[in-house]
Every structure is written in structure tokens, then in C-alpha cells.
C-alpha atoms as a PDB file:
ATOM      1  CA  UNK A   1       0.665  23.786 -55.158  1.00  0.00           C
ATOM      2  CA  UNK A   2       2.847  24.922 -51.971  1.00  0.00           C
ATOM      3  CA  UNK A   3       0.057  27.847 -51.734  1.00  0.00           C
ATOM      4  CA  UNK A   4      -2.394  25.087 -51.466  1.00  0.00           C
ATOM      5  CA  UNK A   5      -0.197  22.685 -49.333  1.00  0.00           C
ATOM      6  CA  UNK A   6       0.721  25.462 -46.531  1.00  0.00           C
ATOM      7  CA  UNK A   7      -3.054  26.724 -46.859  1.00  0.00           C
ATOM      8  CA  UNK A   8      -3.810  22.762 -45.925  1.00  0.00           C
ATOM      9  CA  UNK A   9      -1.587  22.509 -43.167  1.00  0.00           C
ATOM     10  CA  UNK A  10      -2.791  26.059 -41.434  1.00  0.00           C
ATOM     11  CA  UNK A  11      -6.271  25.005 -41.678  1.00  0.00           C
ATOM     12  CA  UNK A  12      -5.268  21.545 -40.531  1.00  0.00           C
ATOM     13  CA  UNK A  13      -3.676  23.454 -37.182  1.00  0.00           C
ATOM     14  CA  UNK A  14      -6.718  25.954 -36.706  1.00  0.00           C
ATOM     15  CA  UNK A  15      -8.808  22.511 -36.908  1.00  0.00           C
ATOM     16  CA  UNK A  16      -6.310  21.139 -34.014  1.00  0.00           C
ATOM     17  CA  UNK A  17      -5.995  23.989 -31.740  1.00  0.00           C
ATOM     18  CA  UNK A  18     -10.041  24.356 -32.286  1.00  0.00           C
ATOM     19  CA  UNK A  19     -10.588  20.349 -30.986  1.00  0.00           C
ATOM     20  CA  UNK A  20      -7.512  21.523 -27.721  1.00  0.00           C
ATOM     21  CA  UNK A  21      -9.542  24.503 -26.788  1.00  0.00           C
ATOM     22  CA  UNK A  22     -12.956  22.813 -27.099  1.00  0.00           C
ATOM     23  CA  UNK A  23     -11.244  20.224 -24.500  1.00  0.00           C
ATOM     24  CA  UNK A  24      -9.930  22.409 -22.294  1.00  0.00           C
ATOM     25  CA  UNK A  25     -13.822  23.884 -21.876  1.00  0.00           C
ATOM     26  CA  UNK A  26     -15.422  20.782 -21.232  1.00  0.00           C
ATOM     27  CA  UNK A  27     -12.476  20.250 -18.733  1.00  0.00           C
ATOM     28  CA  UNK A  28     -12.936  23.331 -17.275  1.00  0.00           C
ATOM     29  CA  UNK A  29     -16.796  22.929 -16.844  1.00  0.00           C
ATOM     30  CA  UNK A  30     -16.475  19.385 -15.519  1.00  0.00           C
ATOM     31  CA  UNK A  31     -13.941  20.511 -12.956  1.00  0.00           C
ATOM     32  CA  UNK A  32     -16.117  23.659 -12.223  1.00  0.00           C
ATOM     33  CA  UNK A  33     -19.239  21.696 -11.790  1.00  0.00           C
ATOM     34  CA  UNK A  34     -17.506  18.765  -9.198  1.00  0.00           C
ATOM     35  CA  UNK A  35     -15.928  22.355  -7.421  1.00  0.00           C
ATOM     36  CA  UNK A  36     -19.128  23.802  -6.728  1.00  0.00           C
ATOM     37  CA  UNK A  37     -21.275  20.376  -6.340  1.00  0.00           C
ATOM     38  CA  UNK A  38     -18.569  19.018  -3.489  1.00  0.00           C
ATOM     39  CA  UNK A  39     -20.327  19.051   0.468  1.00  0.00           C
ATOM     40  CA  UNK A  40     -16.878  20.314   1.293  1.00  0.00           C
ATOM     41  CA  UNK A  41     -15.995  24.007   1.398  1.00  0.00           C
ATOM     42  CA  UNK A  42     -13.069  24.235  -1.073  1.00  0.00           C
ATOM     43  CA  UNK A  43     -11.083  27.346  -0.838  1.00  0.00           C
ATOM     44  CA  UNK A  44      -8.176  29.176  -2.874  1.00  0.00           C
ATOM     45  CA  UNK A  45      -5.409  30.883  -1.030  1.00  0.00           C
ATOM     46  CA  UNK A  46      -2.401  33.002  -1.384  1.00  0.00           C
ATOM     47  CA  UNK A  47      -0.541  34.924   1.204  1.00  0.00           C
ATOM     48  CA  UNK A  48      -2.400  38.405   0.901  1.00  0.00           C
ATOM     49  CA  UNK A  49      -5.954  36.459   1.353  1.00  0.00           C
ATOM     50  CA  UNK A  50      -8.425  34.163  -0.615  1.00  0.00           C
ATOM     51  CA  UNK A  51      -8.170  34.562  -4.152  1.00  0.00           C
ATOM     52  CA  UNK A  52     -11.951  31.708  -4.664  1.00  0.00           C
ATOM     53  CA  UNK A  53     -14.216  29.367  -3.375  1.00  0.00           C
ATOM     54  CA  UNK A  54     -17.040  27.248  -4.329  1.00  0.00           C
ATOM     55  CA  UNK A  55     -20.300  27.696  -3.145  1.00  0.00           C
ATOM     56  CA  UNK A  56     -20.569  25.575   0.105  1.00  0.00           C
ATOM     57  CA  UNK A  57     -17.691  28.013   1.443  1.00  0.00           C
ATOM     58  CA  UNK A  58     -20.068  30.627   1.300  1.00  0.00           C
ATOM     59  CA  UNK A  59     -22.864  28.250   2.977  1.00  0.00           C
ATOM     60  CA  UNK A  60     -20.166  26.850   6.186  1.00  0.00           C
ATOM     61  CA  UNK A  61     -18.844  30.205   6.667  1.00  0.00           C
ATOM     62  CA  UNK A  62     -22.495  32.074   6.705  1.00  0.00           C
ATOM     63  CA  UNK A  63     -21.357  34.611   4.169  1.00  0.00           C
ATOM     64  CA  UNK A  64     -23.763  36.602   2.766  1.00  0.00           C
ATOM     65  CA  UNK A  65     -21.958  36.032  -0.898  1.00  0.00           C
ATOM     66  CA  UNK A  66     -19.044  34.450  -2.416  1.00  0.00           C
ATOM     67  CA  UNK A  67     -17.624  38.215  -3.029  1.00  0.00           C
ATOM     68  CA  UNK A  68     -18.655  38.957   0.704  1.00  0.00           C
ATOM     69  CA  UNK A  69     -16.312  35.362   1.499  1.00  0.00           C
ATOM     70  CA  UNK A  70     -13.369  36.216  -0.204  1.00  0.00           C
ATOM     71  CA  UNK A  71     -12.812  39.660   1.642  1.00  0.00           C
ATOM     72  CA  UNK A  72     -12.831  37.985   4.711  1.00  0.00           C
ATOM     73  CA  UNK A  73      -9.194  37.127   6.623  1.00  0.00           C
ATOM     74  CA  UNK A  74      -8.229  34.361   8.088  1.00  0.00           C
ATOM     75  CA  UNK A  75      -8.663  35.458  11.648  1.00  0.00           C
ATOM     76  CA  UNK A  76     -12.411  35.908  10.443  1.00  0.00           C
ATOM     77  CA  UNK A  77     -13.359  32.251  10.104  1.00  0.00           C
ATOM     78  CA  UNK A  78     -11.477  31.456  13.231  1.00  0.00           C
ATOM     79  CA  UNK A  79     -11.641  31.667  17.141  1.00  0.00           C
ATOM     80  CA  UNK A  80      -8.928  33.001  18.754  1.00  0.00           C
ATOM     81  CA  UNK A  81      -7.753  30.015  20.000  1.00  0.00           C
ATOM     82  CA  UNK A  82      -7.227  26.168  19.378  1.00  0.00           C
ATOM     83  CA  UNK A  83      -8.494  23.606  22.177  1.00  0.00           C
ATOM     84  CA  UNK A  84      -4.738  23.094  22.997  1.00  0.00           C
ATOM     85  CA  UNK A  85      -4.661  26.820  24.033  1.00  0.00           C
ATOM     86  CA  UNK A  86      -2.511  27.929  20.754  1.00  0.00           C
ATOM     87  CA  UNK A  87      -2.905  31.220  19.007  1.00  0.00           C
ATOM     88  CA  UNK A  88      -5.387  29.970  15.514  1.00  0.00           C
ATOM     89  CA  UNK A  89      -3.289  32.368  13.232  1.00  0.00           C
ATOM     90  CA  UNK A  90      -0.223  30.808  14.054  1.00  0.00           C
ATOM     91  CA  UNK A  91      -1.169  27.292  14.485  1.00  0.00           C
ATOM     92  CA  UNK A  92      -2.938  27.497  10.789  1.00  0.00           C
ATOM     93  CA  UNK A  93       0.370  29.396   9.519  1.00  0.00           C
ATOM     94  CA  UNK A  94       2.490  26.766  10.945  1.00  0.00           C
ATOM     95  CA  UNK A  95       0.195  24.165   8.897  1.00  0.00           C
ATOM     96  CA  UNK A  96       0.486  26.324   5.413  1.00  0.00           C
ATOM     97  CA  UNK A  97       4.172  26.448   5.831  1.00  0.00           C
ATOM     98  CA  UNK A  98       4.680  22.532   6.289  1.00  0.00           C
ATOM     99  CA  UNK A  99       2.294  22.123   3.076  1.00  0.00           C
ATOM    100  CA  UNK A 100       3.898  24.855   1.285  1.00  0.00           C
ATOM    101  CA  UNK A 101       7.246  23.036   1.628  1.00  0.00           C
ATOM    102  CA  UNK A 102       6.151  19.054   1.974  1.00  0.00           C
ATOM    103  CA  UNK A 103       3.125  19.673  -0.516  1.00  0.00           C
ATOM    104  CA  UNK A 104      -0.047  18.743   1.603  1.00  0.00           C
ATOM    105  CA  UNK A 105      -1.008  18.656   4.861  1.00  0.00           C
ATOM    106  CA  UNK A 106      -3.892  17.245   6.628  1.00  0.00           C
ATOM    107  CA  UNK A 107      -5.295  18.321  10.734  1.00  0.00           C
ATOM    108  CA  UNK A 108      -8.303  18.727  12.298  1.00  0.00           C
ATOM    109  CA  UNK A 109      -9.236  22.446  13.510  1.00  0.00           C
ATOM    110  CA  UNK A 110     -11.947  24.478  14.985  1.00  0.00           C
ATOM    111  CA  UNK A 111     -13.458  26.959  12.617  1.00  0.00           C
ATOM    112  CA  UNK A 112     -16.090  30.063  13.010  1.00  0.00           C
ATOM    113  CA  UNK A 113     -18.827  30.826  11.302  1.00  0.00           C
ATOM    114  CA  UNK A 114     -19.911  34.359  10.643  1.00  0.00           C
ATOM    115  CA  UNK A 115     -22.803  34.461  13.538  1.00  0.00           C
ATOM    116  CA  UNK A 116     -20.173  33.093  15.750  1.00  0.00           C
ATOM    117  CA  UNK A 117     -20.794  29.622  16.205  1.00  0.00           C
ATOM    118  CA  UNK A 118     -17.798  27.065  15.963  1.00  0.00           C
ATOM    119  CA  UNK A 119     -17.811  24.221  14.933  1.00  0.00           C
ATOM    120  CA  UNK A 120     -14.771  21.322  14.563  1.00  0.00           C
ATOM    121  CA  UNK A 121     -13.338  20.565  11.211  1.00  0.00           C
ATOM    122  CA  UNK A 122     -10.910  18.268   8.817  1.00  0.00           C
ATOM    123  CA  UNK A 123      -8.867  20.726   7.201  1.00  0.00           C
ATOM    124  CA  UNK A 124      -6.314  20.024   3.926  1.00  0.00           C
ATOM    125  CA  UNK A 125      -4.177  22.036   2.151  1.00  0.00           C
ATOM    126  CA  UNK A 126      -2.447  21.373  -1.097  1.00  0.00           C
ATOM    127  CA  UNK A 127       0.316  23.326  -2.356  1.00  0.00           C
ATOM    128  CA  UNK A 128       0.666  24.376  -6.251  1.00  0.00           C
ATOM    129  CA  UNK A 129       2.217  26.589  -8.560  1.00  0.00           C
ATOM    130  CA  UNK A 130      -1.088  29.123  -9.877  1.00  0.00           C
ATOM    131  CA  UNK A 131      -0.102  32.215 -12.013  1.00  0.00           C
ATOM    132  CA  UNK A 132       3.370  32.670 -10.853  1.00  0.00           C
ATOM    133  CA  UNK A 133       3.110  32.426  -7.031  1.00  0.00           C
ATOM    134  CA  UNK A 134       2.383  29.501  -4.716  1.00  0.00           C
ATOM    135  CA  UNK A 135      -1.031  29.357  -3.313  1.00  0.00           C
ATOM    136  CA  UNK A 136      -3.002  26.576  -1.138  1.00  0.00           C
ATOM    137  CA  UNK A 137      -6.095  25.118  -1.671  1.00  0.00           C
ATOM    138  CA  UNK A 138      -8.153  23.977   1.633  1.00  0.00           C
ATOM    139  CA  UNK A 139     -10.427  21.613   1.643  1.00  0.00           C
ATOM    140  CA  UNK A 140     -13.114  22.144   5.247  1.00  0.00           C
ATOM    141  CA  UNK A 141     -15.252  19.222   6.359  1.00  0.00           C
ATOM    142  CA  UNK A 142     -17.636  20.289   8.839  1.00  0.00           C
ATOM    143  CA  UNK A 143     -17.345  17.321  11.149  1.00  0.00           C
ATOM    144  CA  UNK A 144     -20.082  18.222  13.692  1.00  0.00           C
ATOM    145  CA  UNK A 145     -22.050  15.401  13.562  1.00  0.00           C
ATOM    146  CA  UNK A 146     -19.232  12.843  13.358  1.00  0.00           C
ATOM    147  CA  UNK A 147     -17.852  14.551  17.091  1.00  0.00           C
ATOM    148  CA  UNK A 148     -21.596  14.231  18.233  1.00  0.00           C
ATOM    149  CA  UNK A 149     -21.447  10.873  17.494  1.00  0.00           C
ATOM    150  CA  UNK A 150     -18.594   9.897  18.705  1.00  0.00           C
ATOM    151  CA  UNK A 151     -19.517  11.576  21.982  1.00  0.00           C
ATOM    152  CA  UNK A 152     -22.671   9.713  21.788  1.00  0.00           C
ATOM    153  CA  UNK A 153     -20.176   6.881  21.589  1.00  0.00           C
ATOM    154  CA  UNK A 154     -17.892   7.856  24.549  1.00  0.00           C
ATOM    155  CA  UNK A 155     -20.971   8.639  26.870  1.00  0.00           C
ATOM    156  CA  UNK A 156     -22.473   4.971  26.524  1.00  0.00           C
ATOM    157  CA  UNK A 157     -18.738   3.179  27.193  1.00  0.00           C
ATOM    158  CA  UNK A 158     -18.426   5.306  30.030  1.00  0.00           C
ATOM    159  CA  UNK A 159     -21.861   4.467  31.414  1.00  0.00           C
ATOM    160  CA  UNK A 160     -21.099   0.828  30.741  1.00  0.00           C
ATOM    161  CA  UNK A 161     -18.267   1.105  32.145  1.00  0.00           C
ATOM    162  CA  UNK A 162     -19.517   2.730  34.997  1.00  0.00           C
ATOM    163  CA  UNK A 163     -22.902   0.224  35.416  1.00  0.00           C
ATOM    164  CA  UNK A 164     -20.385  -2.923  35.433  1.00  0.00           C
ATOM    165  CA  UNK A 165     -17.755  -1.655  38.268  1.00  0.00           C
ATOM    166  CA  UNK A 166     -20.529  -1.082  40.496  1.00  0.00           C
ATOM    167  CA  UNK A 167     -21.645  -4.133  40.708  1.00  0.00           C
ATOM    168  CA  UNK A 168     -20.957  -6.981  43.128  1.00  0.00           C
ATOM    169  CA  UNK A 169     -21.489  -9.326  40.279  1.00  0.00           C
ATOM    170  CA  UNK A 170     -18.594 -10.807  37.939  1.00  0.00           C
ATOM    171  CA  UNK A 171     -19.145  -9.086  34.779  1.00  0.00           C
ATOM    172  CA  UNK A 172     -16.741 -10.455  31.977  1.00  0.00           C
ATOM    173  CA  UNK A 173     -17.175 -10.561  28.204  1.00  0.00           C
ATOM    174  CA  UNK A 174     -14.647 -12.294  25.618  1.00  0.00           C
ATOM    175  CA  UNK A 175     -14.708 -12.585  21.306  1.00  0.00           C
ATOM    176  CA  UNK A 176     -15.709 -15.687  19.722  1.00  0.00           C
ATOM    177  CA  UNK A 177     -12.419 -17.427  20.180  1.00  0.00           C
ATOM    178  CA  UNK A 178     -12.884 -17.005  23.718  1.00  0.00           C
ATOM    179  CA  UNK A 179     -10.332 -14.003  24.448  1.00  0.00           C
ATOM    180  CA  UNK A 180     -11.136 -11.785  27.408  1.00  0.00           C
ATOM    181  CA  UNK A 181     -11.938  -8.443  26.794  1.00  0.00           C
ATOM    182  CA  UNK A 182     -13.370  -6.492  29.464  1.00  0.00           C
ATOM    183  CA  UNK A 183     -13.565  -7.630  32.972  1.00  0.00           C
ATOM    184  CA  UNK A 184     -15.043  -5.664  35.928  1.00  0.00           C
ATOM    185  CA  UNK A 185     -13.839  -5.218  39.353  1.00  0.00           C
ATOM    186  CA  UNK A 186     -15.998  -7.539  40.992  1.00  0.00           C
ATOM    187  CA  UNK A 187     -14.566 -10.227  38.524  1.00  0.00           C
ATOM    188  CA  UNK A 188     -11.543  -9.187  39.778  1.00  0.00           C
ATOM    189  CA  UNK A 189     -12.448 -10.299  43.745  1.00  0.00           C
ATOM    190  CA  UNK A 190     -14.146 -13.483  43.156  1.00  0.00           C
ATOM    191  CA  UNK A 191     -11.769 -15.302  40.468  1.00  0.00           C
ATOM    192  CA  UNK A 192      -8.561 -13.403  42.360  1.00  0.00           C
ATOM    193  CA  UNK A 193      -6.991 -12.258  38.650  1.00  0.00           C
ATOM    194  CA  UNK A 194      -6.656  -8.156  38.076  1.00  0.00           C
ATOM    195  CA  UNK A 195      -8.414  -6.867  34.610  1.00  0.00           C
ATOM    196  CA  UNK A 196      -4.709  -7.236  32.895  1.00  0.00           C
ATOM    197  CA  UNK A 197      -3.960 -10.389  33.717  1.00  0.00           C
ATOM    198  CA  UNK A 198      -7.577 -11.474  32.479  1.00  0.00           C
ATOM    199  CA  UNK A 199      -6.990  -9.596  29.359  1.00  0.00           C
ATOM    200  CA  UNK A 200      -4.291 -11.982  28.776  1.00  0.00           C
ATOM    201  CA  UNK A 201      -6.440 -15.288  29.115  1.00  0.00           C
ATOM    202  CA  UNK A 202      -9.587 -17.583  28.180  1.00  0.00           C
ATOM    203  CA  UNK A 203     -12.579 -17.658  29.052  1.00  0.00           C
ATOM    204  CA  UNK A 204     -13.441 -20.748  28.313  1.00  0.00           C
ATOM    205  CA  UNK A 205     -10.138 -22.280  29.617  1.00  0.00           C
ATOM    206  CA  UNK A 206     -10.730 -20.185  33.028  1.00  0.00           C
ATOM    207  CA  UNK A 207     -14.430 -20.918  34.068  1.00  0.00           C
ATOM    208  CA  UNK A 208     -14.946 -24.440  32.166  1.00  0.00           C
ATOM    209  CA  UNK A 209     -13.495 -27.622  34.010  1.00  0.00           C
ATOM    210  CA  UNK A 210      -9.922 -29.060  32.337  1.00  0.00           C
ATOM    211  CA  UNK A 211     -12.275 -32.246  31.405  1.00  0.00           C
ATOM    212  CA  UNK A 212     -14.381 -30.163  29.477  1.00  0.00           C
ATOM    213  CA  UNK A 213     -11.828 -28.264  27.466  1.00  0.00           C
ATOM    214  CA  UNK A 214     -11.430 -30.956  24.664  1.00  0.00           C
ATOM    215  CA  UNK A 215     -15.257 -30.872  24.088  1.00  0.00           C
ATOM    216  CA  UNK A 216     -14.944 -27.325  24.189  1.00  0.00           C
ATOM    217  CA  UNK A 217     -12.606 -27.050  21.481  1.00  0.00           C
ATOM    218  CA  UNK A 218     -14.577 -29.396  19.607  1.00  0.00           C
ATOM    219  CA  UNK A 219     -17.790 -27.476  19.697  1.00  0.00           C
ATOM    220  CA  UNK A 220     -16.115 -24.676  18.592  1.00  0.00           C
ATOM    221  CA  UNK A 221     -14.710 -26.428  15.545  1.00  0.00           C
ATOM    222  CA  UNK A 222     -18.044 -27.560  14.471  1.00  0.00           C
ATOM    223  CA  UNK A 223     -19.529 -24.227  14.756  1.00  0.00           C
ATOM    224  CA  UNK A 224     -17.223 -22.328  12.665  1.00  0.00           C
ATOM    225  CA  UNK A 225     -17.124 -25.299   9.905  1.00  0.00           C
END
């Protein structure tokens, strides 16, 4: 009977460590397939160079292979310099110490592909414990188009901008409630108020007559009701 029993409770454990292991693979293969599926280049690191990456690494960078990635160095996948005129080896090693020691860090940087070309980035690193040593993983998001928009952006404000100070017309706009927000300089000569104090009043207060403020007030009830 305790031949039986103990010949049970083995099989019982084989049965259990069989069901744990199973697990761990489908784990494994679900975190392997959102690694290599992510649009951001995800990359492994320890302190004598990049231990893996997924696949879009390899695509960013212009490497020929992953195996061709993960001989590069750091210096490889980065200009010389930063736009603020600092060394990129030891701005980035500045940035792995602080999320070596805090945990995570998060900046944006300028990287280099393998034809040359930079491009501007959202870099992260996480800090963990991997097979005895403490590594970093980065997470890259090519921001390109994001800059190009916001450029896009920048370009039409200024040319607004631009457009409405050149004019000898008052040019004034103001939110719903009636709050100034932009005011040009010709606005500035004919009403006798400079763009900050405007920013500070309303419109509808300035330009309409005080006999007409009450109805104002009260068509501006009704419309938001």
C-alpha cells in the first residue's frame, strides 16, 4: 500500500510539474510573439553590448540580420552628438545609470541608422535582474513623423502669426465664453490695450455696449442649455 501511495503521489507531481512547464511555454510563446509583433524596436542590454532584440530592431537600425544587430555597439546606432551639443555615449550612459539605480527612465534621443540617416526617437529603459547581472531593456519609437508633424504644426502658427501682425486690421479671437486669446498688434493701436492685458479680458464685455451685456449673457445661456 505505501508502494502504491508514494507511486500515486510521484505521478501526481510529474502530472503537476508537466501542467507548470506546459504554462511556462505558452507564456513564453505569447510573450515572444507580442516581442517580435511590437512597431517598437525592443532591445536587451548589458554592459559588454546587446545580449537580443526583436525583429523591428533589425528593421529601424537597417541591419542586415538580428545576429548582424547584436554585434553592433552603442556608438554604432548613434551620431556623435546630441542636438544640445553632448557627447551620445555619455549622455545615453548617464540615462542607463539613472535607470539602473531608479529602475526606468524615459528621454527622447537622436538615433542612426546603418546607411547613416538619423532620425529622432522616444527611448526607455527598464532595469532588471536577468541571469545574475543587471541588464536594460530599451524600448525605440521612431518618432519621425510625429516631429514632421509637429513642424507642420509650428510652420502654420508661425505663418498665422506672422499674416495677423502685418496687418493694419484688428485681428482678435476669444473661446466660447468669450476669453481673449490671441490679439494682434494692430488690435493693440486701435482699442489702446497691449496683447497681455487683452489676454486678461472679454470680448464680449470689451467691444459690446454695457446695455447690451445683460442680453449678452442671456444669449449665451440659452445657447449652451
Amino acid at each position: 500500500k505505501n508502494l502504491t501511495a508514494s507511486r500515486d503521489r510521484l505521478n501526481q507531481e510529474l502530472a503537476e510539474r508537466k501542467l507548470v512547464v506546459e504554462e511556462l511555454r505558452r507564456s513564453e510563446a505569447q510573450f515572444k510573439a507580442i516581442y517580435e509583433s511590437s512597431s517598437d524596436a525592443m532591445v536587451l542590454m548589458a554592459d559588454d553590448g546587446f545580449l537580443e532584440c526583436n525583429q523591428r530592431a533589425v528593421e529601424m537600425f537597417g541591419a542586415a540580420s538580428k545576429a548582424e544587430f547584436l554585434k553592433l555597439k552603442s556608438e554604432d546606432i548613434q551620431p556623435l552628438t546630441q542636438p544640445d551639443g553632448e557627447n551620445s555615449v555619455f549622455s545615453a550612459g548617464v540615462h542607463a545609470q539613472w535607470a539602473l539605480q531608479n529602475g526606468s527612465d524615459r528621454f527622447e534621443w537622436i538615433h542612426r541608422r546603418a546607411n547613416g540617416e538619423c532620425f529622432p526617437a522616444e527611448v526607455s529603459f527598464s532595469a532588471f535582474d536577468f541571469q545574475g547581472r543587471r541588464v536594460l531593456h530599451s524600448t525605440v519609437r521612431d518618432i519621425t513623423e510625429r516631429r514632421k508633424m509637429e513642424d507642420a504644426l509650428r510652420e502654420r502658427e508661425e505663418t498665422f502669426r506672422a499674416m495677423t501682425q502685418s496687418t493694419s486690421s484688428a485681428i482678435m479671437l476669444a473661446n466660447a465664453d468669450g476669453q481673449i486669446t490671441f490679439w494682434n498688434t494692430s488690435a493693440e493701436r486701435i482699442f489702446g490695450y497691449s496683447a497681455e492685458e487683452a489676454l486678461r479680458l472679454n470680448l464680449y464685455q470689451l467691444i459690446a455696449p454695457g446695455k447690451f451685456h445683460k442680453t449678452q449673457s442671456r444669449v449665451k445661456s440659452n445657447a449652451v442649455n
